[in-house]
N, C-alpha and C. Protein backbone atom coordinates (compact mmCIF):
# COMPACT_ATOMS: atom_id res chain seq x y z
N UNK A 1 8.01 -0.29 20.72
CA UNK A 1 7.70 -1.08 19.54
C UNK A 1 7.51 -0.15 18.34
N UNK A 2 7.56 -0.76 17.03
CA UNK A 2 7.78 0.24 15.79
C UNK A 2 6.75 -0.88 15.35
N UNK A 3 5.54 -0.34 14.64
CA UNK A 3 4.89 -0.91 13.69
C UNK A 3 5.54 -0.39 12.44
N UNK A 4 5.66 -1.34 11.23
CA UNK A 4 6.32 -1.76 10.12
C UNK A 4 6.17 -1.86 9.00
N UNK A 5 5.81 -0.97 7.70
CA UNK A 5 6.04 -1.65 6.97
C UNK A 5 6.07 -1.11 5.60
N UNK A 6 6.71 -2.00 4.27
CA UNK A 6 7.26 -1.07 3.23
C UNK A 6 6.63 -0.94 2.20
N UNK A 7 6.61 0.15 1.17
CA UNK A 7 5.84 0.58 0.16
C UNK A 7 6.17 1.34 -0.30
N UNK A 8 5.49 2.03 -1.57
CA UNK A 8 6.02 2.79 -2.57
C UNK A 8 4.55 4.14 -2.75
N UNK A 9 5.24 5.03 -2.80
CA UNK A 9 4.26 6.03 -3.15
C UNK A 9 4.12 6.78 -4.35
N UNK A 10 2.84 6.71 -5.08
CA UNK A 10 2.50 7.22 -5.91
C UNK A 10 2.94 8.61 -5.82
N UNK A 11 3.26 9.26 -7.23
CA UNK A 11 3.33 10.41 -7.04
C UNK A 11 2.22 11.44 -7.27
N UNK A 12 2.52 12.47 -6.91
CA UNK A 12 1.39 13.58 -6.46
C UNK A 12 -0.11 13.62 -7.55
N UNK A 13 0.60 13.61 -8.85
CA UNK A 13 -0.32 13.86 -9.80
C UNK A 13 -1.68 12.80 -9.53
N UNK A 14 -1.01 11.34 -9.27
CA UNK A 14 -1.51 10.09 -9.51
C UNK A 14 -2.63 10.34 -7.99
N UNK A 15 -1.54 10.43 -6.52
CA UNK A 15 -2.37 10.52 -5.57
C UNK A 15 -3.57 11.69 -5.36
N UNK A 16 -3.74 13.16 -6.17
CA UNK A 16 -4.26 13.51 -7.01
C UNK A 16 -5.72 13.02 -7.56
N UNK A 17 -5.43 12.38 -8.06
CA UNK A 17 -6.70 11.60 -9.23
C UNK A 17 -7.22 10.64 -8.10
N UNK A 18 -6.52 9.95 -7.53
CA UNK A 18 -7.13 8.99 -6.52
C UNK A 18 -8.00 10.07 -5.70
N UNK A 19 -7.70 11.16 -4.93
CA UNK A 19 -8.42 12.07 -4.12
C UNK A 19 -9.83 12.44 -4.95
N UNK A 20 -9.77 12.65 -6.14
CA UNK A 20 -10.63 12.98 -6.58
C UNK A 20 -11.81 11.99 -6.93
N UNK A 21 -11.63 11.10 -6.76
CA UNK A 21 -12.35 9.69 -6.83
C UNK A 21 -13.00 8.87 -5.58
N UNK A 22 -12.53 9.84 -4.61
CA UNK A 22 -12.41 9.19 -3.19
C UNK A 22 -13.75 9.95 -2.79
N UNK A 23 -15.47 9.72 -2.81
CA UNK A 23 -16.54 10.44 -2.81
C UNK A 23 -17.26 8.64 -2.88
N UNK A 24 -18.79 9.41 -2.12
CA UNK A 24 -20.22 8.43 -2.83
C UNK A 24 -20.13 7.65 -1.96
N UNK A 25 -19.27 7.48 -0.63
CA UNK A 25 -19.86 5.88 -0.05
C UNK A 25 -19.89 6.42 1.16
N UNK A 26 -21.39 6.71 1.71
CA UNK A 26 -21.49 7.35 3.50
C UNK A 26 -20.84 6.12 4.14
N UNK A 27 -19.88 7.11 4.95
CA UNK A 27 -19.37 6.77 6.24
C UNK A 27 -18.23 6.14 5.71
N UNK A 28 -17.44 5.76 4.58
CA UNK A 28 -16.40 5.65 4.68
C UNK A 28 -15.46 6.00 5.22
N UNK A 29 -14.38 5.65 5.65
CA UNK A 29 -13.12 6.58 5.77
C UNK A 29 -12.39 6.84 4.85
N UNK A 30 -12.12 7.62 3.87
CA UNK A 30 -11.49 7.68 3.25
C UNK A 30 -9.94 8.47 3.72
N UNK A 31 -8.87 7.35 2.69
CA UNK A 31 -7.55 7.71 2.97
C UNK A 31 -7.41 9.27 2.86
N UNK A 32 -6.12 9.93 3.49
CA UNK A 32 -5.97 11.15 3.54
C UNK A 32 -4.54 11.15 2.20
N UNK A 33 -3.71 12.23 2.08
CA UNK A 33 -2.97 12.15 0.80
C UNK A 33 -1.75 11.33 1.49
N UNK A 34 -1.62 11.68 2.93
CA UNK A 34 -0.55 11.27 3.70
C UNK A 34 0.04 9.63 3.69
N UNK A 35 -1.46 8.95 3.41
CA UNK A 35 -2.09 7.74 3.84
C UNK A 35 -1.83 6.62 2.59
N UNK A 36 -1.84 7.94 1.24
CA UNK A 36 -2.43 6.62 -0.35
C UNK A 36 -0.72 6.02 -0.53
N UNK A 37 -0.16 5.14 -0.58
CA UNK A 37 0.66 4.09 -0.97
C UNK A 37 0.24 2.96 -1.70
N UNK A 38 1.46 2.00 -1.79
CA UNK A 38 1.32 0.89 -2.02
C UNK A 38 1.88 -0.50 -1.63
N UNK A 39 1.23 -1.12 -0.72
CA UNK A 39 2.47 -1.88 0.08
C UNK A 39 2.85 -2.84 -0.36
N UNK A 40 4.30 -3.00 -0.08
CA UNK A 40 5.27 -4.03 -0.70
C UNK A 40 5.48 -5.18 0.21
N UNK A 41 5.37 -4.75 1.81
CA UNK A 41 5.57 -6.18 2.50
C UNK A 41 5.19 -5.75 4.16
N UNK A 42 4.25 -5.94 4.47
CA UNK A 42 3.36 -5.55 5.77
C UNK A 42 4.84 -6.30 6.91
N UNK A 43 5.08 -5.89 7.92
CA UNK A 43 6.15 -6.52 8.62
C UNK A 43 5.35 -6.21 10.30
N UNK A 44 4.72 -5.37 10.65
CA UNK A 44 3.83 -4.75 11.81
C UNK A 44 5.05 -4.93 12.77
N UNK A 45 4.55 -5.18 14.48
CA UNK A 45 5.48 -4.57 15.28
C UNK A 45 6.43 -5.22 15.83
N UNK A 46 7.93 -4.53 15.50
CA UNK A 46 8.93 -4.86 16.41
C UNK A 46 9.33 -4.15 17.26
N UNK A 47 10.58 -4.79 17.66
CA UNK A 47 11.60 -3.97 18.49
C UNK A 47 12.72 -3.26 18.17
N UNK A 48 12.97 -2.51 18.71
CA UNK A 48 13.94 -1.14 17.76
C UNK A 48 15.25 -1.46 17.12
N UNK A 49 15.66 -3.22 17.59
CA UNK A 49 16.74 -3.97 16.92
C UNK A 49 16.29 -4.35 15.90
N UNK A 50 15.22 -5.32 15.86
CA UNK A 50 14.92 -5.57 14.37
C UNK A 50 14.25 -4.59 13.63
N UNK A 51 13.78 -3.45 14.00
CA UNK A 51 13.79 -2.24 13.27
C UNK A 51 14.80 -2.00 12.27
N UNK A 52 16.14 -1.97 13.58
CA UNK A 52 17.40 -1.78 12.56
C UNK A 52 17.75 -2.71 11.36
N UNK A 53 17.59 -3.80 11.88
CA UNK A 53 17.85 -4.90 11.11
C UNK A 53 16.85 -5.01 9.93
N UNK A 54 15.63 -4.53 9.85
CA UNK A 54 15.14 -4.36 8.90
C UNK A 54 15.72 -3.17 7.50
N UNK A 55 15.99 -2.41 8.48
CA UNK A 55 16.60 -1.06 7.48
C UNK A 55 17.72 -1.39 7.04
N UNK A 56 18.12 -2.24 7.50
CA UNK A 56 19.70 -2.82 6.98
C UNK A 56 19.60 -3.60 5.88
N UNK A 57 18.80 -4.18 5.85
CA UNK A 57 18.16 -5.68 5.64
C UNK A 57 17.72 -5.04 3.72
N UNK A 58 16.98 -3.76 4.08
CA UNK A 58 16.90 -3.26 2.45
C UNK A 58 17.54 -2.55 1.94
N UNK A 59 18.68 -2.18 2.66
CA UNK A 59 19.87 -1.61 1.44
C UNK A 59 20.45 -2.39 0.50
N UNK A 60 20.37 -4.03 0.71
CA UNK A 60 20.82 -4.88 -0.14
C UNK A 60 19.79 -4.76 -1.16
N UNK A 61 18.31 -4.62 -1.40
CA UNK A 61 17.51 -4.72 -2.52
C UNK A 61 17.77 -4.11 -3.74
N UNK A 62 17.98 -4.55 -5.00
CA UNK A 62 18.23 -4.22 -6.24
C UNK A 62 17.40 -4.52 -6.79
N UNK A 63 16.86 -3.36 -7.40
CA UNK A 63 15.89 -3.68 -8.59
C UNK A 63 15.67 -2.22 -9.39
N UNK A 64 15.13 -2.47 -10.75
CA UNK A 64 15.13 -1.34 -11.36
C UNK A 64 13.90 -0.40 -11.30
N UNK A 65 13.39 0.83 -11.41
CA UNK A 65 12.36 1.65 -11.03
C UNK A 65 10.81 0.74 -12.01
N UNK A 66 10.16 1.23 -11.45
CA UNK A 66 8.71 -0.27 -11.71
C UNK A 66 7.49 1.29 -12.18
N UNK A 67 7.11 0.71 -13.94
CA UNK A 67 5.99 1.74 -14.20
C UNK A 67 4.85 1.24 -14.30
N UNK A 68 4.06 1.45 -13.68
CA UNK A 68 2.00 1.14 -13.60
C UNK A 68 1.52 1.77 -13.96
N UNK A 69 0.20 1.99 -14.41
CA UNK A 69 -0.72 2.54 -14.36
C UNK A 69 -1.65 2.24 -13.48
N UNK A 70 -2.83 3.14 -12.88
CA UNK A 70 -4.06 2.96 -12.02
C UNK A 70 -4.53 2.07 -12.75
N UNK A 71 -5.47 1.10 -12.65
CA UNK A 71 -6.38 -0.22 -13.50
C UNK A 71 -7.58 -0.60 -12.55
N UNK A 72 -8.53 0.39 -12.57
CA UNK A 72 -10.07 -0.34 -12.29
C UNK A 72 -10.05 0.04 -10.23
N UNK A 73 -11.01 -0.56 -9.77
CA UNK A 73 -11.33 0.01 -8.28
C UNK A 73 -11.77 -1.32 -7.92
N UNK A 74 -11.36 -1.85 -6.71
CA UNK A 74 -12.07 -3.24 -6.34
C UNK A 74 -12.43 -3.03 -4.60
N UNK A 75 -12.75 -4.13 -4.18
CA UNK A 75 -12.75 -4.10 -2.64
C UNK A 75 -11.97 -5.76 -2.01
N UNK A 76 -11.92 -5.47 -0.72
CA UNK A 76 -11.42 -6.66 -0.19
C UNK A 76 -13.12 -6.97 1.04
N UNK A 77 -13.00 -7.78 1.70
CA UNK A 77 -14.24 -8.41 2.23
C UNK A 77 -13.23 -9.32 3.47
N UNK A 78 -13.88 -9.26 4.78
CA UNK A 78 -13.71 -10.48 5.55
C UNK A 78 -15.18 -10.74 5.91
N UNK A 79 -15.23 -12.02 6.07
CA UNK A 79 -16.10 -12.41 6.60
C UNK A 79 -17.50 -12.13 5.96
N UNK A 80 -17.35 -11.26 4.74
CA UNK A 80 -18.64 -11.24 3.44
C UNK A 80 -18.96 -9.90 3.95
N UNK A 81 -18.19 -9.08 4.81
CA UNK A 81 -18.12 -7.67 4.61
C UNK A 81 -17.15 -6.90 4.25
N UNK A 82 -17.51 -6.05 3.68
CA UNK A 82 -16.46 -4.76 3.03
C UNK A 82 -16.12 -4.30 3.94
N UNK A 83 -14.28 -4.34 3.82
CA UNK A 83 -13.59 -3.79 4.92
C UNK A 83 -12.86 -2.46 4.49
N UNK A 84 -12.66 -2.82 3.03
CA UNK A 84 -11.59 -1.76 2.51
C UNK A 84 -12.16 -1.07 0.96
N UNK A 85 -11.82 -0.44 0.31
CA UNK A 85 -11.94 -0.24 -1.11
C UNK A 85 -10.34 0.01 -1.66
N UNK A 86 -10.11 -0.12 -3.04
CA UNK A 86 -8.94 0.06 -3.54
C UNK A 86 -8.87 0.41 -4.89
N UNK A 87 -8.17 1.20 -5.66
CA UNK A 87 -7.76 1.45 -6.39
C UNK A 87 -6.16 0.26 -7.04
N UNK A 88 -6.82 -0.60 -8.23
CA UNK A 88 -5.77 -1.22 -8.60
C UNK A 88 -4.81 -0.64 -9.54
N UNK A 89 -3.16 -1.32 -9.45
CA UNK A 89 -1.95 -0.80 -10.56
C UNK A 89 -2.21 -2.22 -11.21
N UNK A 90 -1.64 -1.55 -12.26
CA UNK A 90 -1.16 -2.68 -13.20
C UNK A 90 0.19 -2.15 -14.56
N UNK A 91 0.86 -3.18 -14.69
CA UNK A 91 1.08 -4.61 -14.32
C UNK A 91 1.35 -4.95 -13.47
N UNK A 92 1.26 -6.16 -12.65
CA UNK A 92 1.97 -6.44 -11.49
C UNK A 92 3.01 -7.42 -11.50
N UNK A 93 3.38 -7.96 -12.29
CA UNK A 93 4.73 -8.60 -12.42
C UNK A 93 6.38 -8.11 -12.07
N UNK A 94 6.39 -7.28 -12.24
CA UNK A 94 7.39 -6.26 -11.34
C UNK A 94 7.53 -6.18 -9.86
N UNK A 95 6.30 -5.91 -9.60
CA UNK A 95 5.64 -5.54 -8.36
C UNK A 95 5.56 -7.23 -7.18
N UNK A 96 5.29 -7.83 -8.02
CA UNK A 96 5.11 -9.23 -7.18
C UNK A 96 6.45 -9.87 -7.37
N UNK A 97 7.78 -9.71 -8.26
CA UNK A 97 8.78 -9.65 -7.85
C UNK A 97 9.62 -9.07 -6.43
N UNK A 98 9.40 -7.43 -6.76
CA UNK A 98 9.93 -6.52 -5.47
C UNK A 98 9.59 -7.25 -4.48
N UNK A 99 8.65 -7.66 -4.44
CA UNK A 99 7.98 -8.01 -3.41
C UNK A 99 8.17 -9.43 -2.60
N UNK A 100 8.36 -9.99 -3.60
CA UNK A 100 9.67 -11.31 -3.25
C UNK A 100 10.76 -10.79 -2.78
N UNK A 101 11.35 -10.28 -3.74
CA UNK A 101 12.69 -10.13 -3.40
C UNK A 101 13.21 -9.36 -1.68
N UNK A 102 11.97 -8.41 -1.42
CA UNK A 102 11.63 -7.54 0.06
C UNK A 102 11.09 -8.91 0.99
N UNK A 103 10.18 -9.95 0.21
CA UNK A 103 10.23 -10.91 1.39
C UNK A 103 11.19 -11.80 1.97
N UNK A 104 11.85 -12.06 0.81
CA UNK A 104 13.02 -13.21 1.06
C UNK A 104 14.49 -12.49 1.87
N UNK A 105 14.55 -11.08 1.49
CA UNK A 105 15.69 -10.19 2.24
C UNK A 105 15.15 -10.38 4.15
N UNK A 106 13.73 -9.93 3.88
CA UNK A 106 13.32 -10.40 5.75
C UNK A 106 12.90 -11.22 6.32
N UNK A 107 13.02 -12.70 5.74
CA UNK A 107 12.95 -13.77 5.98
C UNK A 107 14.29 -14.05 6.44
N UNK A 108 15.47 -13.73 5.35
CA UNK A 108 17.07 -13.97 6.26
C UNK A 108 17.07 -13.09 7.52
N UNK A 109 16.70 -12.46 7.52
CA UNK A 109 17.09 -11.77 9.06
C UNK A 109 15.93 -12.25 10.13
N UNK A 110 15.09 -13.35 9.82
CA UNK A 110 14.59 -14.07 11.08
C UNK A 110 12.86 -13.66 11.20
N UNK A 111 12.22 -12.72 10.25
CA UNK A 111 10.75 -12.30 10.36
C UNK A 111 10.16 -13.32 9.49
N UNK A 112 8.91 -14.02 9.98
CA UNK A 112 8.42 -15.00 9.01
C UNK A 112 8.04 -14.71 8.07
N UNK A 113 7.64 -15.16 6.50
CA UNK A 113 7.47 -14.98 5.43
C UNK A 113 5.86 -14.46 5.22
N UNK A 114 5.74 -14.13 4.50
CA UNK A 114 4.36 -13.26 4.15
C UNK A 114 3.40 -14.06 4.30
N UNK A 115 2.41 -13.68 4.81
CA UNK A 115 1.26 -15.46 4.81
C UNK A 115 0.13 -15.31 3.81
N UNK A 116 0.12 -13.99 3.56
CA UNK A 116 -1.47 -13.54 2.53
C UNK A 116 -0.57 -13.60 0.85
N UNK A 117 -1.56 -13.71 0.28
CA UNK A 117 -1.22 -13.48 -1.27
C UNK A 117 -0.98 -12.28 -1.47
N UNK A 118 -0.21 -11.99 -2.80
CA UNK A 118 0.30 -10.44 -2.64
C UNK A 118 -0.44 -9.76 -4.04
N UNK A 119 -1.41 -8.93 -3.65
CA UNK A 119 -2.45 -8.42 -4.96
C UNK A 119 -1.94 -6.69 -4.49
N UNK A 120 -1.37 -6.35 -5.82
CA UNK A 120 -0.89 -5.12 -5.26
C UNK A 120 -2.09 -4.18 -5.86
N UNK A 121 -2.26 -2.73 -4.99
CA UNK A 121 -3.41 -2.08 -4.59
C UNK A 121 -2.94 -1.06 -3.98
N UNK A 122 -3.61 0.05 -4.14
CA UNK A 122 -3.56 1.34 -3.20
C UNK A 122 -4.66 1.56 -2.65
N UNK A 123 -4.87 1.07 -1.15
CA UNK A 123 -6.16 1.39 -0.14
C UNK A 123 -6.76 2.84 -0.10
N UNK A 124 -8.41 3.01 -0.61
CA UNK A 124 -9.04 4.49 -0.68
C UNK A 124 -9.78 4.35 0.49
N UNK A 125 -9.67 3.41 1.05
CA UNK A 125 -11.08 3.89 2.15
C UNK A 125 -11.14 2.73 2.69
N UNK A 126 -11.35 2.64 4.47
CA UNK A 126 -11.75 1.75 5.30
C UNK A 126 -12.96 1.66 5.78
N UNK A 127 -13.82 0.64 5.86
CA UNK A 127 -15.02 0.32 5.88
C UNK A 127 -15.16 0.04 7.20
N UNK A 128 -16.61 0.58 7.69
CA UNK A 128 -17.12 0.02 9.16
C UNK A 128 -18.39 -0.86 8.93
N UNK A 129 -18.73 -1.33 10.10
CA UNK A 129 -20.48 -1.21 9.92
C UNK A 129 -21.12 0.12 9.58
N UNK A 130 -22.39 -0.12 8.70
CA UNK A 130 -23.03 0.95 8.72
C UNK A 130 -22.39 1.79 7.16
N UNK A 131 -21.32 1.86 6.57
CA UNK A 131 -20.80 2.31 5.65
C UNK A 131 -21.40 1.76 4.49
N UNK A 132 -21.62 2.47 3.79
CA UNK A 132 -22.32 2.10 2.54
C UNK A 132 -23.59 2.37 1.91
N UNK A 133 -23.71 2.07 0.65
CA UNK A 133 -23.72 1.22 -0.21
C UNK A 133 -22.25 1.64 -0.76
N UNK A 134 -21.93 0.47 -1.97
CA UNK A 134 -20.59 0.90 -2.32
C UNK A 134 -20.48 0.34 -3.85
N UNK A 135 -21.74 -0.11 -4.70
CA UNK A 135 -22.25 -0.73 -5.99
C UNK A 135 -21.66 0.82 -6.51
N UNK A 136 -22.06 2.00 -6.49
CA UNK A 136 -22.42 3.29 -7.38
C UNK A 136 -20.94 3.41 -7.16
N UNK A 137 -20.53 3.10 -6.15
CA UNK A 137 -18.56 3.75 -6.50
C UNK A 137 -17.74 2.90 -7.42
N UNK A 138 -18.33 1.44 -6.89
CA UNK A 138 -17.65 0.12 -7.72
C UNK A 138 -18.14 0.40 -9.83
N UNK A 139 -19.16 0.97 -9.71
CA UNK A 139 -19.49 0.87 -11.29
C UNK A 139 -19.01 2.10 -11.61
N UNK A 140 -19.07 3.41 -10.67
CA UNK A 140 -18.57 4.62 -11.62
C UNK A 140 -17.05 4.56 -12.00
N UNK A 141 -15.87 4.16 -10.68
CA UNK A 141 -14.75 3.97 -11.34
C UNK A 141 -13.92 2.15 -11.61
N UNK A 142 -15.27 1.90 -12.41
CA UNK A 142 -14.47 0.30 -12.65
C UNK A 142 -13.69 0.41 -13.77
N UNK A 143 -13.38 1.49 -14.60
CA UNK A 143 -12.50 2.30 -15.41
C UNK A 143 -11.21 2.76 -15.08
N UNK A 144 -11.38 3.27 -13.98
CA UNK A 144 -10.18 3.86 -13.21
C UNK A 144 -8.95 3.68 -14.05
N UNK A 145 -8.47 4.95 -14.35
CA UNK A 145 -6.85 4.82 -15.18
C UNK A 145 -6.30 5.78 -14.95
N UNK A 146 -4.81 5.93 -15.20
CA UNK A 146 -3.52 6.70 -15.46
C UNK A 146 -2.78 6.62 -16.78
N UNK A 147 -2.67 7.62 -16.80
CA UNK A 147 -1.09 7.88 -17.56
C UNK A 147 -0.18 6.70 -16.67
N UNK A 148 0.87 6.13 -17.56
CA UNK A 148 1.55 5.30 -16.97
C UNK A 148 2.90 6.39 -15.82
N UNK A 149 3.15 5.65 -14.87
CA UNK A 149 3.80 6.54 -13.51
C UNK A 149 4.86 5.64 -12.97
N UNK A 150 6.29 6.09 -13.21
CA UNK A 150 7.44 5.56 -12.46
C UNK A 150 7.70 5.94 -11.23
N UNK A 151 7.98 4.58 -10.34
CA UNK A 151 8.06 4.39 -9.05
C UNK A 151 9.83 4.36 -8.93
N UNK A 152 10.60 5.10 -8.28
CA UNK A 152 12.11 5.16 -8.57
C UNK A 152 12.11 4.82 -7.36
N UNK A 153 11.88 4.81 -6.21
CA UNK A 153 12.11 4.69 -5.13
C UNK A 153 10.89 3.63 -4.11
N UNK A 154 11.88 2.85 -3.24
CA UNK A 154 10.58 2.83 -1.89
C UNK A 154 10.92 3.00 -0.61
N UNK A 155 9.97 2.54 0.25
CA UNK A 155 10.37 3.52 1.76
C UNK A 155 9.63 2.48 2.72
N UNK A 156 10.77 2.60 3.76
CA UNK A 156 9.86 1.77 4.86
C UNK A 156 10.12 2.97 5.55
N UNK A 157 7.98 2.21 6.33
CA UNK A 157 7.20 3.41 6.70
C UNK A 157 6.95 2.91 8.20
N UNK A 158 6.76 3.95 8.71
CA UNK A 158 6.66 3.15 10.46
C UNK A 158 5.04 4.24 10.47
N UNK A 159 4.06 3.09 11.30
CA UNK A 159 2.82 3.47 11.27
C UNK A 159 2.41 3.68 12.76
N UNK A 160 1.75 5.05 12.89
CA UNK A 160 1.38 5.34 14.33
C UNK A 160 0.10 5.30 14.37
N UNK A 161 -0.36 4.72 15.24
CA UNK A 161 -2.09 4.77 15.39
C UNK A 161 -2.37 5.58 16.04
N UNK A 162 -3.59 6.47 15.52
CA UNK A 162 -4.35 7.16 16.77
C UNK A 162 -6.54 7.43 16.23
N UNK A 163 -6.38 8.31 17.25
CA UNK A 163 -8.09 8.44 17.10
C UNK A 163 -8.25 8.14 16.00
N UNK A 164 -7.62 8.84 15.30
CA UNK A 164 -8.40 9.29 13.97
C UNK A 164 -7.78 8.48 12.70
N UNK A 165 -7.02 7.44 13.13
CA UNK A 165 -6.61 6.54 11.83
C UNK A 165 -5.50 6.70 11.70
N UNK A 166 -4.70 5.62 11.41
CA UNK A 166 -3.33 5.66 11.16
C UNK A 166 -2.64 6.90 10.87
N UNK A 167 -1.37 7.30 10.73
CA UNK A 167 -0.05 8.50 10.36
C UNK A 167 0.74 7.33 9.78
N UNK A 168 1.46 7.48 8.88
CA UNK A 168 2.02 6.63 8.27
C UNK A 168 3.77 8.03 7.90
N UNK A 169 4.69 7.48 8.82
CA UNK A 169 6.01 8.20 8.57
C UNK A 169 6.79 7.34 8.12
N UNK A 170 7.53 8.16 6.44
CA UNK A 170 8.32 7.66 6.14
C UNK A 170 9.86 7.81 7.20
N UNK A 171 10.44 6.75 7.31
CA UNK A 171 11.88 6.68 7.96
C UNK A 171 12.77 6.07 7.45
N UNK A 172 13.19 5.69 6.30
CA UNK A 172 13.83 5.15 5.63
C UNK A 172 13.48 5.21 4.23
N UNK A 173 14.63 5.47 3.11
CA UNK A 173 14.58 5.35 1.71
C UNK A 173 14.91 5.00 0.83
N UNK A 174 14.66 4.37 -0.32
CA UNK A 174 15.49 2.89 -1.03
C UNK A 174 15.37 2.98 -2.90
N UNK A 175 16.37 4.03 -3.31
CA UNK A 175 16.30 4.04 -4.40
C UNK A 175 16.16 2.91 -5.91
N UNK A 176 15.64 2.43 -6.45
CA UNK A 176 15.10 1.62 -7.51
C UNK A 176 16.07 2.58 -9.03
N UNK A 177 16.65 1.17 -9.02
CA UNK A 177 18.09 2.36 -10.05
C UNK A 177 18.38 0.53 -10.98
């Protein structure tokens, strides 16, 4: 089985500034440089056919290279706990296009359509029990910015789990022209 799925990576400078921001909340996990992306369409695990068929599936995507800036730090919550922290881009109108356009390409080849809303974000840190407080990170970078940063390319990434938290390998690459 191949866990799945596609995104775009900030470049160095940007992932950079995120590292440096990535402090203040015991027991987080915070992402490694390997780790900071931005995902375009979660697909998790198949089989090494629709693997292919996925990689096939995005050479048809056209679209032109997409510029953001970093915009502010938020969190996500299940269940009224903090699971994640994030660093937001903006604009996202571009972005929630691609992102159509990457869902509806793997919807024709037979994977069901996205079921969550699509709030695009670059994940800094995974939350356990016990992690926290996370008020002093949320107010120091609710500022959070960039220089604006072109995304020319994206990549589906196949994700390996282990002890110590995901590996995230790029295996495929999809120029934005």
């Amino acid at each position: 089985m191949h866990r799945l799925f596609v995104g775009l990576r900030p470049p160095p400078a940007i992932r950079n500034a995120l590292g440096a921001v990535m402090r203040g909340v015991e027991r987080a996990r915070w992402q490694d440089d390997g780790q900071l992306h931005l995902t375009l369409r979660y697909i998790g695990e198949v089989e090494r056919p629709v693997a292919e068929d996925v990689a096939e599936a995005l050479l048809g995507i056209a679209f032109a290279p997409i510029t953001v800036t970093l915009a502010g730090v938020g969190q996500f919550t299940t269940r009224g706990r903090v699971n994640s922290l994030w660093a937001g881009v903006s604009p996202h109108d571009a972005l929630t296009r691609l992102h159509l356009k990457i869902d509806r390409a793997l919807v024709r080849i037979g994977l069901p359509p996205e079921g969550r809303a699509y709030l695009p974000h670059i994940t800094l840190a995974r939350m356990s029990g016990g992690a926290g407080p996370i008020d002093g990170f949320l107010a120091c970078n609710a500022a959070l910015a960039s220089p604006p940063f072109t995304l020319d390319h994206f990549l589906l990434f196949e994700s390996h789990l282990g002890r110590d938290g995901s590996r995230y390998e790029a295996i495929a690459r999809y120029p934005l022209k």
